[in-house]
N, C-alpha and C. Protein backbone atom coordinates (compact mmCIF):
# COMPACT_ATOMS: atom_id res chain seq x y z
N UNK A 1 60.41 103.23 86.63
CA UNK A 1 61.78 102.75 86.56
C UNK A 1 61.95 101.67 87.63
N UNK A 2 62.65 100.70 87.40
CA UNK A 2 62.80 99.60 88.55
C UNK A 2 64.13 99.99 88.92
N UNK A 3 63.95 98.99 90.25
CA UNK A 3 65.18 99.30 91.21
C UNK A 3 66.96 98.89 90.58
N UNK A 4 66.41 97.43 89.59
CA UNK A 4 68.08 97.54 89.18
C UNK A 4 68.33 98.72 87.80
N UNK A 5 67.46 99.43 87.28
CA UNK A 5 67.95 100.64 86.76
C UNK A 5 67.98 101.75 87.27
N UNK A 6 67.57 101.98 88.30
CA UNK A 6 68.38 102.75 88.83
C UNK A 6 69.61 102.70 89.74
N UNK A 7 69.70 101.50 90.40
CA UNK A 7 71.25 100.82 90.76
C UNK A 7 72.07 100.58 89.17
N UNK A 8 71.70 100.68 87.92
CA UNK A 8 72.68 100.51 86.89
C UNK A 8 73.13 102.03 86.54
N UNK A 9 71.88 103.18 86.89
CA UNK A 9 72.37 104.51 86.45
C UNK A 9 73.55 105.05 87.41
N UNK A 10 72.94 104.62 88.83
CA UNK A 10 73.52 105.32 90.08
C UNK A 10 75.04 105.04 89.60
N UNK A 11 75.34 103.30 89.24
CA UNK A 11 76.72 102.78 89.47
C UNK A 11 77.58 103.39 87.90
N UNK A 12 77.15 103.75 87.01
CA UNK A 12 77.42 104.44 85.61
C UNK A 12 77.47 105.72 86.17
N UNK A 13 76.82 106.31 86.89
CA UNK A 13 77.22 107.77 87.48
C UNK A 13 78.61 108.01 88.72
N UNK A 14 78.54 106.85 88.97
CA UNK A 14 79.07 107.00 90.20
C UNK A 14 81.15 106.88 89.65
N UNK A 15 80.66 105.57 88.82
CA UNK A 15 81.98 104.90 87.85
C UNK A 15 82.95 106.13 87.04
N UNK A 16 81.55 107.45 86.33
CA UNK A 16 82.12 108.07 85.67
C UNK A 16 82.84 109.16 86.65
N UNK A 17 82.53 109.89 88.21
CA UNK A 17 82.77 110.60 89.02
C UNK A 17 84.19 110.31 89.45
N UNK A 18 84.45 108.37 89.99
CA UNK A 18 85.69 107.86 90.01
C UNK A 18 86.17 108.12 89.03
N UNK A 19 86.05 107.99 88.36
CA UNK A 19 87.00 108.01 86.88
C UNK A 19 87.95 109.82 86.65
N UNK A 20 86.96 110.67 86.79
CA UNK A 20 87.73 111.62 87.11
C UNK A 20 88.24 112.30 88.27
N UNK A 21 87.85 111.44 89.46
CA UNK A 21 88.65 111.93 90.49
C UNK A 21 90.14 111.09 90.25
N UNK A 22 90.05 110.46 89.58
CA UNK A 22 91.21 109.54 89.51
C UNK A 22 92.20 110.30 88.79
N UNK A 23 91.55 110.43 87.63
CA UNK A 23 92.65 111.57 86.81
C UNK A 23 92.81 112.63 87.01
N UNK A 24 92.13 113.20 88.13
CA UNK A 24 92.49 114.77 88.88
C UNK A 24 93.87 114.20 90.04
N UNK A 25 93.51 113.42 90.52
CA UNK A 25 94.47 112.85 91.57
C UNK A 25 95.40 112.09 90.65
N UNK A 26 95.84 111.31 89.75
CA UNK A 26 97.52 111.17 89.80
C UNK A 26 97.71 111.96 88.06
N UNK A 27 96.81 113.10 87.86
CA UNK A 27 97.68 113.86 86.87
C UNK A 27 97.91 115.22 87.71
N UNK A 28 97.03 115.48 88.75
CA UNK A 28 97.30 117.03 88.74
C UNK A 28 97.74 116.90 90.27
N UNK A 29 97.30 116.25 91.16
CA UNK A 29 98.28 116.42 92.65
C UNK A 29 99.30 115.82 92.73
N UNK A 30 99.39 114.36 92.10
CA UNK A 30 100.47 113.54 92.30
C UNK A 30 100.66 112.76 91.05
N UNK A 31 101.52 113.70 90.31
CA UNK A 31 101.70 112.98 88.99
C UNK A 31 102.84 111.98 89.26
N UNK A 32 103.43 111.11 88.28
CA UNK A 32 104.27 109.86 88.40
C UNK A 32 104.35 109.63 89.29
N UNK A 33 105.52 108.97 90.01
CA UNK A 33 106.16 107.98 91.18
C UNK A 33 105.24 108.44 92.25
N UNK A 34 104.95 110.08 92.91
CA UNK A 34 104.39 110.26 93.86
C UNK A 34 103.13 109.72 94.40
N UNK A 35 102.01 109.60 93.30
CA UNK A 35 101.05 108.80 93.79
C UNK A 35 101.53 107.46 94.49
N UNK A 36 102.34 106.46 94.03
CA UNK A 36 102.47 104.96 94.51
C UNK A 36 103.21 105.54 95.86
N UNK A 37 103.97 106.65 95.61
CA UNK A 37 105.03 106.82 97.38
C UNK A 37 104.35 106.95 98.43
N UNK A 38 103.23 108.00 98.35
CA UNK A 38 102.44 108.54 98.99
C UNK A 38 101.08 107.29 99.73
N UNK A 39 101.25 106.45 98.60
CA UNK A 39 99.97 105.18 99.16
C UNK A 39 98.55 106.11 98.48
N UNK A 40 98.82 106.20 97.16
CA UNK A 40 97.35 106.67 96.71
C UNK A 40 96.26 105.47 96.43
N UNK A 41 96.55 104.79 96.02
CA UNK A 41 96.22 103.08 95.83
C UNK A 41 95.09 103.09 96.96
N UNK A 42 95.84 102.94 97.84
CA UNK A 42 94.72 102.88 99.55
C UNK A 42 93.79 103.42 99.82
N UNK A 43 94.05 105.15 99.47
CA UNK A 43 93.00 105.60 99.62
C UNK A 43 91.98 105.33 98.67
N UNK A 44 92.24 105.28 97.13
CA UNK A 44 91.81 105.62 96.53
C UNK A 44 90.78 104.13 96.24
N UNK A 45 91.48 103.03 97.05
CA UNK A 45 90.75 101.76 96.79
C UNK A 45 89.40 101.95 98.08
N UNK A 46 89.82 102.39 98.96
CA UNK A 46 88.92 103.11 100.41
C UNK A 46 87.36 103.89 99.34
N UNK A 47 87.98 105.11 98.65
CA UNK A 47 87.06 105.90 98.17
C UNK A 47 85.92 104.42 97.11
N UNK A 48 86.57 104.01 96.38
CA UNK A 48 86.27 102.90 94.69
C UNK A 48 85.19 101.59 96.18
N UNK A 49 85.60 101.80 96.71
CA UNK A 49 84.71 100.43 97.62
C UNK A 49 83.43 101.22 98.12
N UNK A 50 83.71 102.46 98.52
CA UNK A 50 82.28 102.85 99.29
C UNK A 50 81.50 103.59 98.03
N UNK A 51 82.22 104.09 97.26
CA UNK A 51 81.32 104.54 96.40
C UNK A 51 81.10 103.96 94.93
N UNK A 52 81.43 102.93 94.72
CA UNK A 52 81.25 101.86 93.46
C UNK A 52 80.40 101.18 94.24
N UNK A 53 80.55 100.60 95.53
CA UNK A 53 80.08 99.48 95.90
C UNK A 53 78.19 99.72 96.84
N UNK A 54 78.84 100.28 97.65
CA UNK A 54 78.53 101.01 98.68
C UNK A 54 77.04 101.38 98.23
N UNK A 55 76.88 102.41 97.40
CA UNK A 55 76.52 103.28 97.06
C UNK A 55 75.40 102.80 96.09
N UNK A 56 75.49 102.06 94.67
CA UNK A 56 74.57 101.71 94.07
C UNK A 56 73.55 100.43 95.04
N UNK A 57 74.60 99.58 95.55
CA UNK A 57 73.73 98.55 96.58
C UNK A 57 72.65 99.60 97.38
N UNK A 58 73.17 100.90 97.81
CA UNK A 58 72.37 100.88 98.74
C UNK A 58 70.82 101.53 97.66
N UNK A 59 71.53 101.93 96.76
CA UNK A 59 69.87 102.09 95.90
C UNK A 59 69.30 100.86 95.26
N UNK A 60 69.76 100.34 95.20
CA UNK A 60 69.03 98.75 95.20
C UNK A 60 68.23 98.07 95.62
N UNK A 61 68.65 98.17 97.53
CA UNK A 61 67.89 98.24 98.46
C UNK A 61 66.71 99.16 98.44
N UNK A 62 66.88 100.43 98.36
CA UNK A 62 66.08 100.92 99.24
C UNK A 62 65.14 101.86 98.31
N UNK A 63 65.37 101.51 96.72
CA UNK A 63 65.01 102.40 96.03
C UNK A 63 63.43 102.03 95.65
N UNK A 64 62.15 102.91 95.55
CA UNK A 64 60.92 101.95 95.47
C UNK A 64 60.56 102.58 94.34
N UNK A 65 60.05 101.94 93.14
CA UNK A 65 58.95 102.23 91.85
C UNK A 65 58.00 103.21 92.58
N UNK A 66 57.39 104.43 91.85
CA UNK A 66 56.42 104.89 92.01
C UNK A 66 56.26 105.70 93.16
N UNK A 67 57.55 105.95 93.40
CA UNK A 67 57.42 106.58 94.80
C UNK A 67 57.13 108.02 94.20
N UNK A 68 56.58 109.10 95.09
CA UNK A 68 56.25 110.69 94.41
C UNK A 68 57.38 111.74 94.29
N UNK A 69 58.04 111.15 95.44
CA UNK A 69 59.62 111.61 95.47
C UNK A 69 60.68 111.61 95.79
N UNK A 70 61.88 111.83 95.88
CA UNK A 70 63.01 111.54 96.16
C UNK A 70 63.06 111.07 98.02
């Protein structure tokens, strides 16, 4: 496997994890108005940067073909 497929799985894994922390957080803690009152946006742009971003780059970097194991 090369390094940008597994930076394409990591960021498809990572995308689908956001995706439902998102809809756990403004359907079930802070449904309507409360999320925007509260500043969920912020955090939630905090969480979407280190782990959208963050996260597949760093397997990009550092990830090697043929290695024996994790």
């Amino acid at each position: 496997m090369s390094r940008w497929k597994a930076a394409g799985i990591h960021l498809s894994a990572s995308m689908l994890v956001f995706l439902v922390l998102l809809t756990i957080v403004m359907q079930l803690w802070y449904p309507g108005i409360l999320f925007r009152i509260d500043g969920g946006w912020s955090g939630l742009s905090l969480v979407l940067a280190v782990h959208l971003v963050a996260g597949p780059l760093l397997t990009l970097i550092v990830f090697k073909s043929g290695k024996p194991g994790l």
